[in-house]
N, C-alpha and C. Protein backbone atom coordinates (compact mmCIF):
# COMPACT_ATOMS: atom_id res chain seq x y z
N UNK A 1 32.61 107.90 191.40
CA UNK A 1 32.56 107.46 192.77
C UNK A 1 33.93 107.62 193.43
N UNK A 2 34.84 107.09 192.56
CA UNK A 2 36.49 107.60 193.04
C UNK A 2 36.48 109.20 193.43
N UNK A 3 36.43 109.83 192.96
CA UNK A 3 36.61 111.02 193.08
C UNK A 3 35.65 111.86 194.04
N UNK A 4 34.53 111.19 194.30
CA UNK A 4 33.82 111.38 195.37
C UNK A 4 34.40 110.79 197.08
N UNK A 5 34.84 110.06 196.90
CA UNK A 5 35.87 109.33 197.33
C UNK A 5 37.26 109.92 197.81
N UNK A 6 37.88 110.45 196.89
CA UNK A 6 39.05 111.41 196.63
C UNK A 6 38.79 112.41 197.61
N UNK A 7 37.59 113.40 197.35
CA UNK A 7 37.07 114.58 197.60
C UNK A 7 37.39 114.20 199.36
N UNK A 8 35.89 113.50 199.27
CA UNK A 8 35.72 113.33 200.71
C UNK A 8 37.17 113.04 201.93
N UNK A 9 37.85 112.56 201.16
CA UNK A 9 39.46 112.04 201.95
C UNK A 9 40.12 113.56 202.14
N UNK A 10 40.02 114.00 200.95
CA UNK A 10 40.76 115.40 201.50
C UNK A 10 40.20 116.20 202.31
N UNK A 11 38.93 116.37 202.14
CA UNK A 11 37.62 117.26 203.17
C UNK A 11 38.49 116.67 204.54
N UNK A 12 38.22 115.08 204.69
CA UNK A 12 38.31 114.58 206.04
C UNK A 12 39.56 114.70 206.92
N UNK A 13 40.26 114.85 206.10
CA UNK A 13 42.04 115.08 206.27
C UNK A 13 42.17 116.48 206.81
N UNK A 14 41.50 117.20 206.13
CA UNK A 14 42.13 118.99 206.60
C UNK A 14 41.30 118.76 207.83
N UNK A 15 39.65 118.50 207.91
CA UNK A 15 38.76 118.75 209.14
C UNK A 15 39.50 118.21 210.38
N UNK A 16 39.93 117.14 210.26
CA UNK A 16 40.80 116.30 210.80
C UNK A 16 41.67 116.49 211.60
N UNK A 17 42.62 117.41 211.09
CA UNK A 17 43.81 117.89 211.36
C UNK A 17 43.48 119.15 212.07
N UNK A 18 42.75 119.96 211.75
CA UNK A 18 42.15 121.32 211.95
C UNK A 18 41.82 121.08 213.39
N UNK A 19 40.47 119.70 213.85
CA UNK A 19 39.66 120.08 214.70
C UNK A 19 40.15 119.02 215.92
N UNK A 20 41.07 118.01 214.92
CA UNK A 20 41.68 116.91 216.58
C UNK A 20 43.41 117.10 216.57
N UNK A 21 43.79 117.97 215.44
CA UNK A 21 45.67 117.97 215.77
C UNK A 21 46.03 116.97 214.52
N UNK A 22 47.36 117.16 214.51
CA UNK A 22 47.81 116.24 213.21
C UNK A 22 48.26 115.12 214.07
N UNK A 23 48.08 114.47 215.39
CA UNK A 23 48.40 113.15 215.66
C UNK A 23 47.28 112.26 215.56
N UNK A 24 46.07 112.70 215.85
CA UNK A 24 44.87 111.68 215.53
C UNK A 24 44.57 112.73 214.12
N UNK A 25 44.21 113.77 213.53
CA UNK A 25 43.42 114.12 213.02
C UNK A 25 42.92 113.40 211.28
N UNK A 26 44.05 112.74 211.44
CA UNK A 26 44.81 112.61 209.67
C UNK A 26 43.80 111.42 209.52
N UNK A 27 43.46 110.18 210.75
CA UNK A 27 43.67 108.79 210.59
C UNK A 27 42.39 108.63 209.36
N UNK A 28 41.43 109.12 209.81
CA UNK A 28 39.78 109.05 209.21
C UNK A 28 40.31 109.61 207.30
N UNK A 29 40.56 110.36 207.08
CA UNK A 29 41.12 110.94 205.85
C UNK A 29 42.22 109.84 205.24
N UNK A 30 43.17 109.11 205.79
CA UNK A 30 43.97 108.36 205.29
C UNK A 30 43.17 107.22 204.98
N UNK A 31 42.34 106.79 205.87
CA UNK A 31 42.01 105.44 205.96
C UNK A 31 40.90 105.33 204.42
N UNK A 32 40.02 106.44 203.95
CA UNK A 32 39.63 106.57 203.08
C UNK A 32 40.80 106.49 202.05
N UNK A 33 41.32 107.07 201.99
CA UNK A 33 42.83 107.28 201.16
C UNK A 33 43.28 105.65 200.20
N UNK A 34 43.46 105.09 201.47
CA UNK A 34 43.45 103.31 201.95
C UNK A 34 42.19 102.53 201.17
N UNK A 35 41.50 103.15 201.12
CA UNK A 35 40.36 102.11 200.61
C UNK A 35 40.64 102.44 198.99
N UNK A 36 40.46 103.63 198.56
CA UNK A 36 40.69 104.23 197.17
C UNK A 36 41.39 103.56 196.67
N UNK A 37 42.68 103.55 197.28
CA UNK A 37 44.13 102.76 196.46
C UNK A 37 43.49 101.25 196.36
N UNK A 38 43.09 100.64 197.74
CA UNK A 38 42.85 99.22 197.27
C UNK A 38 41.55 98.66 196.26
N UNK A 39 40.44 100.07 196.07
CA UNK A 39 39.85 99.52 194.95
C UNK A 39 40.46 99.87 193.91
N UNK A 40 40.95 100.61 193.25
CA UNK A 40 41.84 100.97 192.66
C UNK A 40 42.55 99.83 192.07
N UNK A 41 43.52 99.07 192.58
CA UNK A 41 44.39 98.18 192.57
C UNK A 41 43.72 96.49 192.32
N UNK A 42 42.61 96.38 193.44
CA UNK A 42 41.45 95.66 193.00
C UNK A 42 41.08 95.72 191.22
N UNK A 43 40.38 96.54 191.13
CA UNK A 43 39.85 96.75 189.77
C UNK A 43 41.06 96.67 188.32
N UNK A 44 42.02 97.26 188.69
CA UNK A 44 42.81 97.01 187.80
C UNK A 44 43.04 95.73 187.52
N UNK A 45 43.66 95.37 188.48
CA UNK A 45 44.24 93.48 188.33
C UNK A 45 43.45 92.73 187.64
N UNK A 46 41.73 92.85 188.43
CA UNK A 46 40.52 92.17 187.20
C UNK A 46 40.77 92.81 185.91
N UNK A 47 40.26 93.75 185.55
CA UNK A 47 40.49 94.11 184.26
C UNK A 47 41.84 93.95 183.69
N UNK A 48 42.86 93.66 183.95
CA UNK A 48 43.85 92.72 183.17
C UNK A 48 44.16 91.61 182.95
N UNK A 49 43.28 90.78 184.02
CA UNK A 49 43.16 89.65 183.65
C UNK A 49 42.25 88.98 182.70
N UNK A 50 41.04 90.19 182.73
CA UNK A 50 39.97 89.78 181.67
C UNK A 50 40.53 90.01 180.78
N UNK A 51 41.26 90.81 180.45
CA UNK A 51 42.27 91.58 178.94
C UNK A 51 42.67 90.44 178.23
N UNK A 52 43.64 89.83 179.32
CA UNK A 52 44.67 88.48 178.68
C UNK A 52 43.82 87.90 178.57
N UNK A 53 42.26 86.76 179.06
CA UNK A 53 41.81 85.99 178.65
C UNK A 53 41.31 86.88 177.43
N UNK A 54 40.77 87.42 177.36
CA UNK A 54 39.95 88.03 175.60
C UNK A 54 40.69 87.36 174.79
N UNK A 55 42.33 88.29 174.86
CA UNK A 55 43.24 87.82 174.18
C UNK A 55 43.57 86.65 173.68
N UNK A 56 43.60 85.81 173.92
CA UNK A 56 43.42 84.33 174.34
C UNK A 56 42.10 83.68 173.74
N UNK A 57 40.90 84.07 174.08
CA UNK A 57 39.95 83.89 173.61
C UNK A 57 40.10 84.20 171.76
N UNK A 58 40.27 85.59 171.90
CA UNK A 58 40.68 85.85 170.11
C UNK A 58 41.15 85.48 169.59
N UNK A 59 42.59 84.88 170.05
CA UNK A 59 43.92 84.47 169.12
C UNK A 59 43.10 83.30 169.20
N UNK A 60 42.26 82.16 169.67
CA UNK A 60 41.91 80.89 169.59
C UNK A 60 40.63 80.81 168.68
N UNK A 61 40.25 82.29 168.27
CA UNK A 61 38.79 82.11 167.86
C UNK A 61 39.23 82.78 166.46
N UNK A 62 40.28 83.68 166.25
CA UNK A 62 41.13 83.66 164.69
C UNK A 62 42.25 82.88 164.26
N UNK A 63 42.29 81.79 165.00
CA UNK A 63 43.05 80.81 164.54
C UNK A 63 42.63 79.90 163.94
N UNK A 64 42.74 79.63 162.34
CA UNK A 64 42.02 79.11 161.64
C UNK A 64 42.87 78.32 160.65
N UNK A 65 42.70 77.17 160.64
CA UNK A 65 43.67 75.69 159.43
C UNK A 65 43.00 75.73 158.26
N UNK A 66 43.98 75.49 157.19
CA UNK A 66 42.60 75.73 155.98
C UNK A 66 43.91 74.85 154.95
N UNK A 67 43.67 73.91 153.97
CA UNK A 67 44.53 72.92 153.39
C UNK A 67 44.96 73.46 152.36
N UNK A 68 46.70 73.32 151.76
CA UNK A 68 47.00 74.22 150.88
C UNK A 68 47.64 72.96 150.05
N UNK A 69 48.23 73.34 148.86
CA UNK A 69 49.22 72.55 147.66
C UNK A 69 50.20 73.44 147.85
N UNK A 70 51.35 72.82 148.23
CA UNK A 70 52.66 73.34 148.40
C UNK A 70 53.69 72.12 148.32
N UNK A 71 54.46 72.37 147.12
CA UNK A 71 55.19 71.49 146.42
C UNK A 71 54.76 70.14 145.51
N UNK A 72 53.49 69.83 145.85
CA UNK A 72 52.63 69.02 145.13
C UNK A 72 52.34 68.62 146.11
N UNK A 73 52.23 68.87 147.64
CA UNK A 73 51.65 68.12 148.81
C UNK A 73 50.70 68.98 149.31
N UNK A 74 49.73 67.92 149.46
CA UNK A 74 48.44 68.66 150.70
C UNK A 74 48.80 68.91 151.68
N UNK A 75 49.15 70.10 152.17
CA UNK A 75 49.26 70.35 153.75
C UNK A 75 48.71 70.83 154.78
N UNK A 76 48.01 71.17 156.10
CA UNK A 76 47.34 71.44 156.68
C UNK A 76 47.89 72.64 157.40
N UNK A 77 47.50 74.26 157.16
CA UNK A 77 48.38 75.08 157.66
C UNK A 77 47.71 76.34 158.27
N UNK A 78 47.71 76.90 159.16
CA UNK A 78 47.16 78.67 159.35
C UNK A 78 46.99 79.42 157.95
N UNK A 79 46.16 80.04 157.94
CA UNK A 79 45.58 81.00 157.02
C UNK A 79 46.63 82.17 157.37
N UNK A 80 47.53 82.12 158.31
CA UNK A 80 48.77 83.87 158.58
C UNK A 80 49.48 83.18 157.72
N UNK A 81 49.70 82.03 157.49
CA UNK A 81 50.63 81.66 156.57
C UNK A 81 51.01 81.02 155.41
N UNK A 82 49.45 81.57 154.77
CA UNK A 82 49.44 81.59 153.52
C UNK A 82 50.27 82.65 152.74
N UNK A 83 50.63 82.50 151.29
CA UNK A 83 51.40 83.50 150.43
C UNK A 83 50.62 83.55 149.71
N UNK A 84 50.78 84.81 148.31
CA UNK A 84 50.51 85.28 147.50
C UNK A 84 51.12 83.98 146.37
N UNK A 85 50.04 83.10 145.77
CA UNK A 85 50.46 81.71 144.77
C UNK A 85 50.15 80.80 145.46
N UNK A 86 49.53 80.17 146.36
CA UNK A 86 49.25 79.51 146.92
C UNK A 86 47.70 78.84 146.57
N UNK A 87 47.71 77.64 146.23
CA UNK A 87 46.80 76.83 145.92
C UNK A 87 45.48 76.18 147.48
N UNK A 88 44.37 77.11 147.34
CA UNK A 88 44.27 76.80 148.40
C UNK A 88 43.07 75.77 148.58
N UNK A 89 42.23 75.04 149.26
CA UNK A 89 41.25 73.89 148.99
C UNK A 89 40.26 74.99 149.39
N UNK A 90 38.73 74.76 149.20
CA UNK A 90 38.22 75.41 149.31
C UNK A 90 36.52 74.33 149.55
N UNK A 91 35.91 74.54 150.91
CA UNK A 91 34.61 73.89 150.76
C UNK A 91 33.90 74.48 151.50
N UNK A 92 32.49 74.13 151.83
CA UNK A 92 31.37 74.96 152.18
C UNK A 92 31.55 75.09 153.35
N UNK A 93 31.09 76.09 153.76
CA UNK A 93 30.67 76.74 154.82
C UNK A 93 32.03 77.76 155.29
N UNK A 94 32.92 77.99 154.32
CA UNK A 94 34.20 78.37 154.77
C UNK A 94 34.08 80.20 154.28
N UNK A 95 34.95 80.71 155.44
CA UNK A 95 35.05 82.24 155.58
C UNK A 95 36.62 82.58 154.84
N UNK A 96 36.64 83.26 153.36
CA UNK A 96 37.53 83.22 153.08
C UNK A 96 38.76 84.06 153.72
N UNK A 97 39.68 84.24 154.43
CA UNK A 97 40.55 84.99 154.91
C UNK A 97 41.38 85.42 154.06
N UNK A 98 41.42 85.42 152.80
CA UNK A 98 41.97 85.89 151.57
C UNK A 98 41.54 86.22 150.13
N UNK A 99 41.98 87.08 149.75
CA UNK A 99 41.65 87.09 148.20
C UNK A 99 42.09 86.16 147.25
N UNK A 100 40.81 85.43 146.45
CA UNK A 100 41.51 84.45 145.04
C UNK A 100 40.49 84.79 144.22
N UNK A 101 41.06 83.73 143.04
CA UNK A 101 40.68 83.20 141.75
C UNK A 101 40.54 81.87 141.79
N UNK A 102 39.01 82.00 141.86
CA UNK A 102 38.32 80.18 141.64
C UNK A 102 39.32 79.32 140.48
N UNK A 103 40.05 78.57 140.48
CA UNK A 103 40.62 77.51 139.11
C UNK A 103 40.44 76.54 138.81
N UNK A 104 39.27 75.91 140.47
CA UNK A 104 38.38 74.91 139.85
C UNK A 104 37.19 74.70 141.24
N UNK A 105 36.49 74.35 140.32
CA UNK A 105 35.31 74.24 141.41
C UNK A 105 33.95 73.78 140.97
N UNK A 106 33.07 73.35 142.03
CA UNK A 106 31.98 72.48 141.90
C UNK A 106 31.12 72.78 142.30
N UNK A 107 29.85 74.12 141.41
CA UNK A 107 28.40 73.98 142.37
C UNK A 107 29.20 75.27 143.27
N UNK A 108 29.71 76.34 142.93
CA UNK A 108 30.51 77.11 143.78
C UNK A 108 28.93 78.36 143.73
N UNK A 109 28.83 78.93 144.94
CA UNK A 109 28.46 80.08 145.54
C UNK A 109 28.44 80.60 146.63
N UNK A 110 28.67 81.90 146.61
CA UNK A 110 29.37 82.81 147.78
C UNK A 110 28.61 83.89 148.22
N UNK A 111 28.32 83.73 149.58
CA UNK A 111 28.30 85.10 150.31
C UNK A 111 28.71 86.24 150.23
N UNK A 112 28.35 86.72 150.06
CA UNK A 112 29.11 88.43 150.01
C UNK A 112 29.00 89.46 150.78
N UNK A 113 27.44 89.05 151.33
CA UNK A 113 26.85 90.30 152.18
C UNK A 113 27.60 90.86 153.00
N UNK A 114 28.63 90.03 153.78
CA UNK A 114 29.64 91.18 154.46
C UNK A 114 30.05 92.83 154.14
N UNK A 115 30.90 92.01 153.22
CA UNK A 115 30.90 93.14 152.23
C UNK A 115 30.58 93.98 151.31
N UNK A 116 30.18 93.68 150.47
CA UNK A 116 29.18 94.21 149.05
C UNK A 116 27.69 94.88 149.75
N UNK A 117 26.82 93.70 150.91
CA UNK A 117 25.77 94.28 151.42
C UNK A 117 24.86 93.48 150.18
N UNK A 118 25.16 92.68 149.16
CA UNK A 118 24.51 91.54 148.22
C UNK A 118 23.96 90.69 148.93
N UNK A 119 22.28 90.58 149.15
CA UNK A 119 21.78 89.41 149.98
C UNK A 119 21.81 88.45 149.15
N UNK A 120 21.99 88.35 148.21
CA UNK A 120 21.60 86.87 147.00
C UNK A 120 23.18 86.34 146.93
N UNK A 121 23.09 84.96 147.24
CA UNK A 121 24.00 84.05 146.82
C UNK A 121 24.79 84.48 145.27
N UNK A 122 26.13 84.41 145.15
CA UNK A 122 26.55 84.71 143.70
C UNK A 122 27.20 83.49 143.49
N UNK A 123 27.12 83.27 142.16
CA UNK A 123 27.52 81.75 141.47
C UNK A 123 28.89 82.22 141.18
N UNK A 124 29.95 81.65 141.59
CA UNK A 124 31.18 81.54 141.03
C UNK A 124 31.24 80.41 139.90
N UNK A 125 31.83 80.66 138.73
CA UNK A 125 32.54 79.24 138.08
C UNK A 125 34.00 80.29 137.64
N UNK A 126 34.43 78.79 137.11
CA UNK A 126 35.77 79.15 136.34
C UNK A 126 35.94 79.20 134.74
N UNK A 127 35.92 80.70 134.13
CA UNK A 127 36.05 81.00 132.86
C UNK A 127 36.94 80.34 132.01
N UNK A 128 36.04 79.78 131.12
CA UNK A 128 36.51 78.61 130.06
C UNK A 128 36.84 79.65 128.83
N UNK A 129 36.57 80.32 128.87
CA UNK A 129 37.50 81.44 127.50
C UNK A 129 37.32 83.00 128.32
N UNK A 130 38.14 83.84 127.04
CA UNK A 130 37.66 85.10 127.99
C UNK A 130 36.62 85.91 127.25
N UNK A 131 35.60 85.77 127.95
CA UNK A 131 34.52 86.32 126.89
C UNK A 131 33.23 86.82 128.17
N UNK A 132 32.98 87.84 128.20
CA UNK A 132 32.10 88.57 129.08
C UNK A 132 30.86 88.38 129.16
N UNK A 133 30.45 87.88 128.05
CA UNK A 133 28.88 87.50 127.79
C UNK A 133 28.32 86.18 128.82
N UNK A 134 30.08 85.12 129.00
CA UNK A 134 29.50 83.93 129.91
C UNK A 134 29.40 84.04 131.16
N UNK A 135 29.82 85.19 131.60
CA UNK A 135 28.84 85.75 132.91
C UNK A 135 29.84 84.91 134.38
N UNK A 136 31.06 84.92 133.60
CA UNK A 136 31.75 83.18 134.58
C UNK A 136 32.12 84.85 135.80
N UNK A 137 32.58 84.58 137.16
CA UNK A 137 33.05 85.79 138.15
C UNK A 137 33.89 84.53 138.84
N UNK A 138 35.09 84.53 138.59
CA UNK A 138 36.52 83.37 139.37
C UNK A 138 36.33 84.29 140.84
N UNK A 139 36.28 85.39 141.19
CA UNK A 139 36.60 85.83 142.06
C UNK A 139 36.28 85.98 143.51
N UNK A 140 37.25 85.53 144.30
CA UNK A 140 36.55 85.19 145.98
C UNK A 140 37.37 86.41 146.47
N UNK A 141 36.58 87.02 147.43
CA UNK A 141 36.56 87.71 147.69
C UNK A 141 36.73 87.35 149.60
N UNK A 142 37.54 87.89 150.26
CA UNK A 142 37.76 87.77 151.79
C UNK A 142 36.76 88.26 152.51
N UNK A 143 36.36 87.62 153.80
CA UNK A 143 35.62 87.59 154.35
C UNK A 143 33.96 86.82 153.75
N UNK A 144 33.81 86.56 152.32
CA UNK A 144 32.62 86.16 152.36
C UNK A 144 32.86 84.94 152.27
N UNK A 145 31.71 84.03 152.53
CA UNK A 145 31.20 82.82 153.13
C UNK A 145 31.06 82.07 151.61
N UNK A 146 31.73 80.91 151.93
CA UNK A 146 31.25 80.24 150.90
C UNK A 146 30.10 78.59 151.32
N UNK A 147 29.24 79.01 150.40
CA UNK A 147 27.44 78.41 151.18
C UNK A 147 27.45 77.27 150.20
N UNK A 148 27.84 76.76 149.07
CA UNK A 148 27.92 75.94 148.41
C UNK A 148 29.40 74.95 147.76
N UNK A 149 29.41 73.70 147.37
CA UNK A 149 30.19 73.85 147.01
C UNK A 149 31.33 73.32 147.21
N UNK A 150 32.19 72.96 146.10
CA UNK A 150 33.89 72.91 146.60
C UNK A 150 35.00 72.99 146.02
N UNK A 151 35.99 73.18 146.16
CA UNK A 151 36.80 73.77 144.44
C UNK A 151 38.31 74.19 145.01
N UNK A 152 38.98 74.93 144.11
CA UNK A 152 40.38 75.17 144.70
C UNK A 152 40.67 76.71 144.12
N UNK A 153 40.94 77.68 144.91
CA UNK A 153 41.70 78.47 144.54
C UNK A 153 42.98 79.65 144.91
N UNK A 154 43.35 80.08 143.76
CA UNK A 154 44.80 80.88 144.10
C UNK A 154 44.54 82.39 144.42
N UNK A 155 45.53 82.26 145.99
CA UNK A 155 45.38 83.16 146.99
C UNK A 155 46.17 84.03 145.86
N UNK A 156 45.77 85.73 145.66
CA UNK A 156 46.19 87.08 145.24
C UNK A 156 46.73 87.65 145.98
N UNK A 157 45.63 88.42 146.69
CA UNK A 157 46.09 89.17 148.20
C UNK A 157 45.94 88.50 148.97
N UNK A 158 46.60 88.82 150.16
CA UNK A 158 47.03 88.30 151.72
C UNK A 158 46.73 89.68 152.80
N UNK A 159 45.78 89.52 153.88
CA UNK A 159 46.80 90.60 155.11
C UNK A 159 45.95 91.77 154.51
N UNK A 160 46.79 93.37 154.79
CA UNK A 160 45.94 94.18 154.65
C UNK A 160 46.13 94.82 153.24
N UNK A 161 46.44 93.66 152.33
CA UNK A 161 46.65 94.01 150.83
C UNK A 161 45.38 93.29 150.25
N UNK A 162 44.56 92.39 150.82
CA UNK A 162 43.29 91.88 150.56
C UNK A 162 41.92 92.72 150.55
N UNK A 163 41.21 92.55 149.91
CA UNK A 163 39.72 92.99 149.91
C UNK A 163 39.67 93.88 151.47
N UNK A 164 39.60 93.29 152.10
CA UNK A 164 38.75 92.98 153.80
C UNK A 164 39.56 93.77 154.44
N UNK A 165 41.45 93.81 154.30
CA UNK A 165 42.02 94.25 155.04
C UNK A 165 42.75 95.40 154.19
N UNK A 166 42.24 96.31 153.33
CA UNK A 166 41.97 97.38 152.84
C UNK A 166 40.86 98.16 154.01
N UNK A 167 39.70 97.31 153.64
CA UNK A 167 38.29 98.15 154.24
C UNK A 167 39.23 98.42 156.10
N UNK A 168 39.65 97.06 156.30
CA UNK A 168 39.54 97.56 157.74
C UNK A 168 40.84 98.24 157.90
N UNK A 169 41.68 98.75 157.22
CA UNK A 169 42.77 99.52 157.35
C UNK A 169 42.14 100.90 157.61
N UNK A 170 40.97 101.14 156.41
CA UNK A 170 40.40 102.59 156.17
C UNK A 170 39.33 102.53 157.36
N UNK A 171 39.08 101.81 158.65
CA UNK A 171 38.16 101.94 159.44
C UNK A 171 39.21 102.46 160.49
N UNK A 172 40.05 101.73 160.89
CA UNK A 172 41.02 101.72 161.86
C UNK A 172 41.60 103.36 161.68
N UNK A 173 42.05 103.82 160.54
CA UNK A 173 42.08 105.25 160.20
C UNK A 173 41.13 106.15 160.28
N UNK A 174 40.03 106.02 160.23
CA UNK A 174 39.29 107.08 160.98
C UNK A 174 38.63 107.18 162.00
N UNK A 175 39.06 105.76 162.93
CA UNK A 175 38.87 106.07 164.06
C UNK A 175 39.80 106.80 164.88
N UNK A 176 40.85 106.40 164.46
CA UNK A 176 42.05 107.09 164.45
C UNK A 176 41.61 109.22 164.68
């Protein structure tokens, strides 16, 4: 429509000039000119303001507290600022934002379908020897849901050294 817009301004500008002189001829061609720029300028401003609220919206909707053991104290902290050793609490209904190892836990099972595409609940426990036959899987995995449950475990990966932020490194690259 701009450019229909565009078009027509220049059409109106030369006819303009051509058929009334360049002291009136221009006005009809500019004045279109005039409108262009101000939707133009219009439209932008909205769409940057919707930008910053998103923004805003996101940073408030991935901002997420999750309780850690650090120094022998419970503390209440962002998931950006978790480390690699970090003891983290862990109860139902929670989206892990990191990779661990279950080290204790109660009645533990996890979502996966994010990732894996596993519709069935998987039983986490914590392996009491190391022996393959007891079927124990410590491992939480980022982004899946934990649906049961409550327990504690130690963050591995963090960021895009985790499960989740591997995959979305290799998405972001071929969109690329």
């Amino acid at each position: 429509m701009l450019r229909i817009l565009c078009a027509a301004a220049a059409i109106s500008l030369v006819l303009g000039i051509l058929t009334e002189g360049l002291a009136e001829g221009w006005m009809e061609g500019a004045s279109i000119l005039i409108a262009v720029v101000i939707i133009v300028t219009v439209t932008s401003g909205n769409n940057y303001i919707k930008e910053q609220q998103f923004q805003r919206l996101n940073a408030m909707a991935t901002a997420k507290d999750v309780h850690v053991y650090r120094g022998g104290d419970l503390i209440k902290m962002s998931v950006y600022d978790l480390l690699v050793g970090d003891v983290v609490q862990i109860s139902t209904g929670e989206i892990f934002s990191v990779d661990g190892i279950l080290i204790e836990g109660n009645d533990i099972s996890v979502d996966e379908s994010s990732l894996t595409g596993e519709t069935n609940e998987i039983k986490k426990k914590v392996p009491l020897t190391y022996d393959r036959k007891e079927g124990a899987s410590p491992f939480l995995i980022s982004s899946s849901k934990l649906m049961s449950g409550t327990g504690l475990m130690v963050v591995v990966a963090v960021g895009k050294n985790s499960y989740y932020g591997k995959l979305k490194m290799k998405i972001q690259q071929d969109q690329d």
